[in-house]
N, C-alpha and C. Protein backbone atom coordinates (compact mmCIF):
# COMPACT_ATOMS: atom_id res chain seq x y z
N UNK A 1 0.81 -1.20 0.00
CA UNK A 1 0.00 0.00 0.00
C UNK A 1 0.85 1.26 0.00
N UNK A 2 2.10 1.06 0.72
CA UNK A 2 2.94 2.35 0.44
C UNK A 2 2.96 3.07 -0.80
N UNK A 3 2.32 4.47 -0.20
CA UNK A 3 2.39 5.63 -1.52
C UNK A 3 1.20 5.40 -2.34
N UNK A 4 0.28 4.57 -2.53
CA UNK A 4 -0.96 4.29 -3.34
C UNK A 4 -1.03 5.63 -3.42
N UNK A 5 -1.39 5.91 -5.08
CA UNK A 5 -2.25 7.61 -4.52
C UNK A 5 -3.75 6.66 -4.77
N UNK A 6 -4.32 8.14 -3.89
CA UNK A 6 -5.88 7.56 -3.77
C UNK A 6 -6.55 9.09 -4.20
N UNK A 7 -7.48 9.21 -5.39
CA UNK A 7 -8.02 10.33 -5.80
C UNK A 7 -9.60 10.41 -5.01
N UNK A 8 -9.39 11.75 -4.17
CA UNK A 8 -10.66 11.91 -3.34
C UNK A 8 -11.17 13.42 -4.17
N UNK A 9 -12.43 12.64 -4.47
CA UNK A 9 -13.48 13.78 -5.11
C UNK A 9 -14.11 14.47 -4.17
N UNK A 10 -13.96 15.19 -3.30
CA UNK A 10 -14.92 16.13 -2.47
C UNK A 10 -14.98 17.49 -2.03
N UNK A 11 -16.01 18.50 -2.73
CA UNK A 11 -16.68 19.55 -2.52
C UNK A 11 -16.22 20.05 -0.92
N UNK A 12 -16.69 19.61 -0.10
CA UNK A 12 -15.98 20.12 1.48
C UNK A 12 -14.94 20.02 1.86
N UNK A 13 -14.35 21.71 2.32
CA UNK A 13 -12.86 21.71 2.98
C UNK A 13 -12.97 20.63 3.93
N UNK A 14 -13.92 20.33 5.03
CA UNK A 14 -13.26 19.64 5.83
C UNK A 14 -13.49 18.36 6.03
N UNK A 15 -14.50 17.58 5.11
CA UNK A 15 -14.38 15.94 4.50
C UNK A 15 -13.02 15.78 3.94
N UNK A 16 -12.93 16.90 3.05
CA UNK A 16 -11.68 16.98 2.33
C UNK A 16 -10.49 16.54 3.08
N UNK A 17 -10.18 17.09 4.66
CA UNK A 17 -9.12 17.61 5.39
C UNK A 17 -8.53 16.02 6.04
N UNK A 18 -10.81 15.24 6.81
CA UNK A 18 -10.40 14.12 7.05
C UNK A 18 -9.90 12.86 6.06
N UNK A 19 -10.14 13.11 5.26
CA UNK A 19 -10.12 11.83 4.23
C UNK A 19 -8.42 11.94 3.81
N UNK A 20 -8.20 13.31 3.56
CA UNK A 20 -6.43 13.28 3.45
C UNK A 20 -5.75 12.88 4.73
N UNK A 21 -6.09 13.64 5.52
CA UNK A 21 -5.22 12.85 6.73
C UNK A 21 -5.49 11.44 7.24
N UNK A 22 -6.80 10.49 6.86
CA UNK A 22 -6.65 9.60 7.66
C UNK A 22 -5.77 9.00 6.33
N UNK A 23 -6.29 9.30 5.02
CA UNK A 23 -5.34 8.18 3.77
C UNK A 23 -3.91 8.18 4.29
N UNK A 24 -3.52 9.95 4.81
CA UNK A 24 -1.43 10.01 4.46
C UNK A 24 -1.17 8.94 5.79
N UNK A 25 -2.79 8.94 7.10
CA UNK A 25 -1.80 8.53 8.43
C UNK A 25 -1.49 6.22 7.91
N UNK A 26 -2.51 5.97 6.76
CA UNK A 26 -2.69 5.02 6.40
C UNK A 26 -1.42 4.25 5.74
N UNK A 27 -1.03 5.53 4.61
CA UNK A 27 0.37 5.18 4.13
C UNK A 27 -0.13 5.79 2.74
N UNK A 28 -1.05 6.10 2.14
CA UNK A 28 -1.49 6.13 0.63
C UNK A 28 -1.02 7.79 0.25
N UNK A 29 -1.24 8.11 -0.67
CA UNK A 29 -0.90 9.75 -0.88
C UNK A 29 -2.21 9.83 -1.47
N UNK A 30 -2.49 10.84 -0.91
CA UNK A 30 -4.32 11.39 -1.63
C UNK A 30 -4.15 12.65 -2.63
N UNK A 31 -4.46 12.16 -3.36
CA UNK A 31 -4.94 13.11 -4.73
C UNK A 31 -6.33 14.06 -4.66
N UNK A 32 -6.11 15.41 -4.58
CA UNK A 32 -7.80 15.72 -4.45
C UNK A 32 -8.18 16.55 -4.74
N UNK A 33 -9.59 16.55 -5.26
CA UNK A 33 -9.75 16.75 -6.49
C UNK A 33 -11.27 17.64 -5.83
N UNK A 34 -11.87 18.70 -6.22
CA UNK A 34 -12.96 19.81 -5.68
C UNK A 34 -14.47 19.75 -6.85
N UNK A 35 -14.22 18.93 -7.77
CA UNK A 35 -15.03 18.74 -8.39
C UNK A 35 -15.05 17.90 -9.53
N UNK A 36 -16.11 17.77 -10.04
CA UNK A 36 -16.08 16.33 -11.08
C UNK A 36 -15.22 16.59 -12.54
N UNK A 37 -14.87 17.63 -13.13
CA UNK A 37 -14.28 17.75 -14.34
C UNK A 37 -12.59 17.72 -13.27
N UNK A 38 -12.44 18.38 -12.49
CA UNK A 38 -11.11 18.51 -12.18
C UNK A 38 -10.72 16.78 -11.86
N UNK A 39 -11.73 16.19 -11.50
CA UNK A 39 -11.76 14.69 -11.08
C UNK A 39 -11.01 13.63 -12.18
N UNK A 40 -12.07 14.20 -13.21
CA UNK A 40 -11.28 13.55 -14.87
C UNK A 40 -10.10 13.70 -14.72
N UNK A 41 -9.35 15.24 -15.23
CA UNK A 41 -8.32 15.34 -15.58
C UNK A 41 -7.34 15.20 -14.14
N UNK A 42 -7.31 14.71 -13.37
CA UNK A 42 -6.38 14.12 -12.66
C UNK A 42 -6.59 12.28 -12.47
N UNK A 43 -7.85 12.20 -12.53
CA UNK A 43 -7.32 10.30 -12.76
C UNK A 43 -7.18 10.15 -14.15
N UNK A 44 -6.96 10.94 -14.87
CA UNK A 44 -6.36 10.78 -16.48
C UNK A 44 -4.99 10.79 -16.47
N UNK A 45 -3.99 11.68 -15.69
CA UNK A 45 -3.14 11.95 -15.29
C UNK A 45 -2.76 11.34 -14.67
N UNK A 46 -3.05 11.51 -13.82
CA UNK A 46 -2.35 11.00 -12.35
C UNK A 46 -2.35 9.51 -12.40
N UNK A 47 -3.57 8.24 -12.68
CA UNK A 47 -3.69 7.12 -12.59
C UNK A 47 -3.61 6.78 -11.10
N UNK A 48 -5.08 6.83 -10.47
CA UNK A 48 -4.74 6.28 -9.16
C UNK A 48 -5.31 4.91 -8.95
N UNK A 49 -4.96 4.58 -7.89
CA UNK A 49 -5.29 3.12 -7.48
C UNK A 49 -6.60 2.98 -7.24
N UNK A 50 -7.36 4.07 -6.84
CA UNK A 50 -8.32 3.84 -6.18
C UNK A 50 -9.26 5.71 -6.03
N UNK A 51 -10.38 5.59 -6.97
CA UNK A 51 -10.93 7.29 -6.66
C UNK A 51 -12.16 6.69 -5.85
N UNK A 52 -12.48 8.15 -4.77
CA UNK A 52 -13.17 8.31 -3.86
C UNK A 52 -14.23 9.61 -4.60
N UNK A 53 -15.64 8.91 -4.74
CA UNK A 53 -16.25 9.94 -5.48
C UNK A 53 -17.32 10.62 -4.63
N UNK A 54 -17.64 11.80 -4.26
CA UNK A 54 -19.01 12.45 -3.73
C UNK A 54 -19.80 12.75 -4.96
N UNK A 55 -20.91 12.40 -4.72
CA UNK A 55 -22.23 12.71 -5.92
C UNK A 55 -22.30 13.99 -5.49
N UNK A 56 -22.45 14.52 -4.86
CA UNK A 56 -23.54 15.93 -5.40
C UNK A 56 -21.66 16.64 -4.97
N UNK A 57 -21.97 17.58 -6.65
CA UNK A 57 -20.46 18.04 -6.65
C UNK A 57 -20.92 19.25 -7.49
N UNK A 58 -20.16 20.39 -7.67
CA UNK A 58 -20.68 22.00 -7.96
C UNK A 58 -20.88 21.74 -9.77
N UNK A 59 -19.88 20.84 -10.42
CA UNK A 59 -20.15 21.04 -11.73
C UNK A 59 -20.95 20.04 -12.42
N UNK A 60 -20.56 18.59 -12.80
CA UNK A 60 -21.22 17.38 -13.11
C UNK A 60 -20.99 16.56 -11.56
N UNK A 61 -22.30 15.78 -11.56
CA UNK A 61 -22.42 14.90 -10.14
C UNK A 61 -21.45 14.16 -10.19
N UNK A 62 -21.39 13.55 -9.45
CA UNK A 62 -20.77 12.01 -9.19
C UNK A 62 -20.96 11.13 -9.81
N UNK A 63 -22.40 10.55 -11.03
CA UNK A 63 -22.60 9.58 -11.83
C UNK A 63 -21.82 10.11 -13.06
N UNK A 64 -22.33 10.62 -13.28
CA UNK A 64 -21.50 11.31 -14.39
C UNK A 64 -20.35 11.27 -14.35
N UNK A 65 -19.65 11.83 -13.36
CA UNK A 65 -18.03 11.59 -13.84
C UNK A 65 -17.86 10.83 -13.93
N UNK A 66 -18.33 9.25 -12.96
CA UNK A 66 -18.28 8.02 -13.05
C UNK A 66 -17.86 7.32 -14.95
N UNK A 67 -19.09 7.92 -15.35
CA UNK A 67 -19.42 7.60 -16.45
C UNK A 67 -18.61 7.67 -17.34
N UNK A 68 -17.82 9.05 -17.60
CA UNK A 68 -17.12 9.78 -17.74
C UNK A 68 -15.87 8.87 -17.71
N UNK A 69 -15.65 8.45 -16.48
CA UNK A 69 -14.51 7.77 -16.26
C UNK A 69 -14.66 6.37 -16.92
N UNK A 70 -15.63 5.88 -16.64
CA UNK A 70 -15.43 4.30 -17.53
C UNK A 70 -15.22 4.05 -19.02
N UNK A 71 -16.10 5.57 -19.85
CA UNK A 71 -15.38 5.93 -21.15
C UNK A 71 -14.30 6.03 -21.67
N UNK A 72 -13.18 6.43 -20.41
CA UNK A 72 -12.01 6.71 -20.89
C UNK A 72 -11.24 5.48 -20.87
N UNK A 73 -10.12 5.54 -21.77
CA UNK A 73 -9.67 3.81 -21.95
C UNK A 73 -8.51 3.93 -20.75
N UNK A 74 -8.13 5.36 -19.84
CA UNK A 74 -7.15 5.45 -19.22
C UNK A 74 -7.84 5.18 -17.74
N UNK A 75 -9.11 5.49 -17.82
CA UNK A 75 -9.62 5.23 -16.43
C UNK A 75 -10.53 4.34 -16.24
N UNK A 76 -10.88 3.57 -16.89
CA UNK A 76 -12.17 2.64 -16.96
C UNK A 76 -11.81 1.75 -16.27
N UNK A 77 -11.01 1.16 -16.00
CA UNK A 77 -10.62 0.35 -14.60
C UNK A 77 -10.32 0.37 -13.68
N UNK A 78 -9.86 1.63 -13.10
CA UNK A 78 -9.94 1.90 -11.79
C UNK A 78 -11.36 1.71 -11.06
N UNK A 79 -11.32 1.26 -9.60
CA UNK A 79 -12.08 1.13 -8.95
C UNK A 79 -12.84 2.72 -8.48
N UNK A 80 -14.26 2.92 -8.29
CA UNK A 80 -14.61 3.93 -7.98
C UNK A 80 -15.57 3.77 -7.14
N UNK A 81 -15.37 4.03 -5.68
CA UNK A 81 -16.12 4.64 -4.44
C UNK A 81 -17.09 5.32 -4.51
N UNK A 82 -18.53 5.11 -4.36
CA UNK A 82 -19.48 6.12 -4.01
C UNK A 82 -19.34 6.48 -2.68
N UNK A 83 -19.00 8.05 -2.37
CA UNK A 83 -18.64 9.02 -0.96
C UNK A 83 -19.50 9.61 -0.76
N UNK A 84 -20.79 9.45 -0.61
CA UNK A 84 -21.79 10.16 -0.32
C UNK A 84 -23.13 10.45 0.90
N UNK A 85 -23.48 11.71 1.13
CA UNK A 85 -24.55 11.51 2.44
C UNK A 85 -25.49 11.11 1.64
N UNK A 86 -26.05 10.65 0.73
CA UNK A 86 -27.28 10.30 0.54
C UNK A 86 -27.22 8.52 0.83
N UNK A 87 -27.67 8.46 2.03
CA UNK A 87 -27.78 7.16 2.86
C UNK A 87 -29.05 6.97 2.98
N UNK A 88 -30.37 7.38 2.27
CA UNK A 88 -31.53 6.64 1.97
C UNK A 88 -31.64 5.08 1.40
N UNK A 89 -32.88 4.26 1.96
CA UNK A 89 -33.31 3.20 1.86
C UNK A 89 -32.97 3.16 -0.17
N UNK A 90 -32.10 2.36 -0.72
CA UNK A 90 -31.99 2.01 -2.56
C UNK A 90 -31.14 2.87 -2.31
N UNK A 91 -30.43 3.74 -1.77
CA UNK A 91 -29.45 4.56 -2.39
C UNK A 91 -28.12 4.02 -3.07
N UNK A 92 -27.81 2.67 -1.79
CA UNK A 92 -26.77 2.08 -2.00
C UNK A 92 -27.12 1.14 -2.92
N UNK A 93 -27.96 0.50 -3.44
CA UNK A 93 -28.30 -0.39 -4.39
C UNK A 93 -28.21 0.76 -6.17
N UNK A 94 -28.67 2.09 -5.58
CA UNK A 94 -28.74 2.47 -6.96
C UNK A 94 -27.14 3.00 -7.21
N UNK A 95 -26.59 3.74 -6.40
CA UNK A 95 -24.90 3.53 -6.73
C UNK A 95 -24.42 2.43 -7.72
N UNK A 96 -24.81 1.38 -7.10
CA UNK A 96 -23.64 -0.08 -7.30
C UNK A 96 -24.36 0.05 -8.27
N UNK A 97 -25.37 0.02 -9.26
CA UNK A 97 -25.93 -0.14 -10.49
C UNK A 97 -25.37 0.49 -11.11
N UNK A 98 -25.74 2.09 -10.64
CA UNK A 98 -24.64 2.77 -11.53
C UNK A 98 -23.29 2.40 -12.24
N UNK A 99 -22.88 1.74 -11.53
CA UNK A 99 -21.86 1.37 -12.03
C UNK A 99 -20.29 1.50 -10.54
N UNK A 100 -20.72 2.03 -9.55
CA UNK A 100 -19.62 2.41 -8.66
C UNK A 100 -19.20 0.99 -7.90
N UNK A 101 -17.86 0.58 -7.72
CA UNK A 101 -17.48 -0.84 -7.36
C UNK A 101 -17.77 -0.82 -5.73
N UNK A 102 -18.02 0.71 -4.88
CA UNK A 102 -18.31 0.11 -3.53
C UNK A 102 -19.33 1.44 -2.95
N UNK A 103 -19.76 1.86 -1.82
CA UNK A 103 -20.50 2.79 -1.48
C UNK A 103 -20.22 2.85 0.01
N UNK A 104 -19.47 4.12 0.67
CA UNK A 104 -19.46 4.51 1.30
C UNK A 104 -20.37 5.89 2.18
N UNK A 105 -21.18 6.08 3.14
CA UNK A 105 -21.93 7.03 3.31
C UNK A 105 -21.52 7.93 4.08
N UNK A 106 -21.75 9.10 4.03
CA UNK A 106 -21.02 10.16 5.48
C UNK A 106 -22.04 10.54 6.06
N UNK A 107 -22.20 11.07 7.52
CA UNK A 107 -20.55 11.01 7.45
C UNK A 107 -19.83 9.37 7.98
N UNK A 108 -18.98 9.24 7.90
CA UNK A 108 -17.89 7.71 7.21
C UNK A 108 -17.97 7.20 8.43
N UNK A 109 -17.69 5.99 8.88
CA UNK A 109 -17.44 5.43 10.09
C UNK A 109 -16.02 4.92 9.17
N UNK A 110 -15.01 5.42 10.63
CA UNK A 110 -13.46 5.56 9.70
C UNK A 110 -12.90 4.27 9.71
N UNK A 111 -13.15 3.45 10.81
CA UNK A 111 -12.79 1.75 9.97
C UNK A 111 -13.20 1.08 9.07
N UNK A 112 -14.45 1.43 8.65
CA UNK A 112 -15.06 0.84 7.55
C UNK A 112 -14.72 2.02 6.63
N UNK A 113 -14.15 2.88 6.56
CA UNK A 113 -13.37 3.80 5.76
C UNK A 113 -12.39 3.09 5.12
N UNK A 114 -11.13 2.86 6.30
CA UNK A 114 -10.02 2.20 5.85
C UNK A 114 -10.24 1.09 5.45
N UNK A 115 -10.71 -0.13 5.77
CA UNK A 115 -11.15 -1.36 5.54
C UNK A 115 -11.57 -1.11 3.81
N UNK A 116 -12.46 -0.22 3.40
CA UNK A 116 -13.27 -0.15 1.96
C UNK A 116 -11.94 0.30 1.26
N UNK A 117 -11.09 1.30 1.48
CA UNK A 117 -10.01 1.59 0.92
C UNK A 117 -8.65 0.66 0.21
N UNK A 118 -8.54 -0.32 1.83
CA UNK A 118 -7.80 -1.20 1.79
C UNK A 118 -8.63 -2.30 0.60
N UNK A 119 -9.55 -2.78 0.64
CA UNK A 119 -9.91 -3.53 0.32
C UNK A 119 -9.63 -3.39 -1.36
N UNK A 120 -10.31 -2.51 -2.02
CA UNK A 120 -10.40 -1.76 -3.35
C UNK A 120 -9.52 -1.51 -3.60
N UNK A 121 -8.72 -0.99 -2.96
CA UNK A 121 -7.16 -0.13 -3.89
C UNK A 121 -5.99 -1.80 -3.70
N UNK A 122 -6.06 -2.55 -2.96
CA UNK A 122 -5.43 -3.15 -2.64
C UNK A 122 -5.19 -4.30 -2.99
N UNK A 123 -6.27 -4.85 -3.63
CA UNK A 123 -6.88 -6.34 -4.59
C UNK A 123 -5.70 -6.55 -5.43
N UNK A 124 -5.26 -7.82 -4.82
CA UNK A 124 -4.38 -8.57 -6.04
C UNK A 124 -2.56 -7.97 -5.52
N UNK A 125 -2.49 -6.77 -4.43
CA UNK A 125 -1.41 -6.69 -4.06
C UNK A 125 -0.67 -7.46 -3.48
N UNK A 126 0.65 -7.59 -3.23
CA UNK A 126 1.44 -8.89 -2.59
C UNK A 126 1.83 -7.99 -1.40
């Protein structure tokens, strides 16, 4: 896991603040990203192990970039996190349809934070 970058999509300074510090205290380097187009052009770039997406975001949502991302032949395999408060009854069922490989809700319970992180970015590591 040393150095994974991990691309976190989120709108709030201070989701923002926890999610970097618990990834750097984890070992990963967090990539992060304030909205869904800036989201593209850094897992286009950058290539991370693992993006952390919030749906409701200032320019295109969270499905969308998703979408966005599986189009591209540079990002379509990365794993992508739904990071979101919408923790209604189908929410998490309609994520994973969407297309997102896991669903996380906030605010986060931070072992099942790390645990979803570890798990996703980590598949198939030795």
């Amino acid at each position: 896991m040393a150095g994974k970058r991990i691309l976190v999509v989120e709108d709030n300074e201070k989701n923002m603040k926890l999610f970097r510090d618990v990834l750097q205290a984890t070992g990963y380097t967090p990539l992060e990203a304030s909205s869904g187009e800036e989201a593209l052009t850094l897992a286009a770039e950058g290539t991370p192990a693992l993006v952390l997406m919030d749906i409701q975001l200032p320019d295109i949502d969270g499905i969308e970039a998703l979408r966005r991302l599986r189009e591209d032949q540079r990002t379509a395999r990365i794993p992508v996190l739904a990071l979101t408060a919408q923790a209604m009854d189908g929410d998490r069922e309609r994520f994973l349809a969407a297309g997102f490989d896991g669903y996380l809700s906030k605010p986060v319970d931070l072992p099942k934070f790390v645990a979803a992180v570890r798990r996703h970015c980590d598949e198939g590591a030795e």
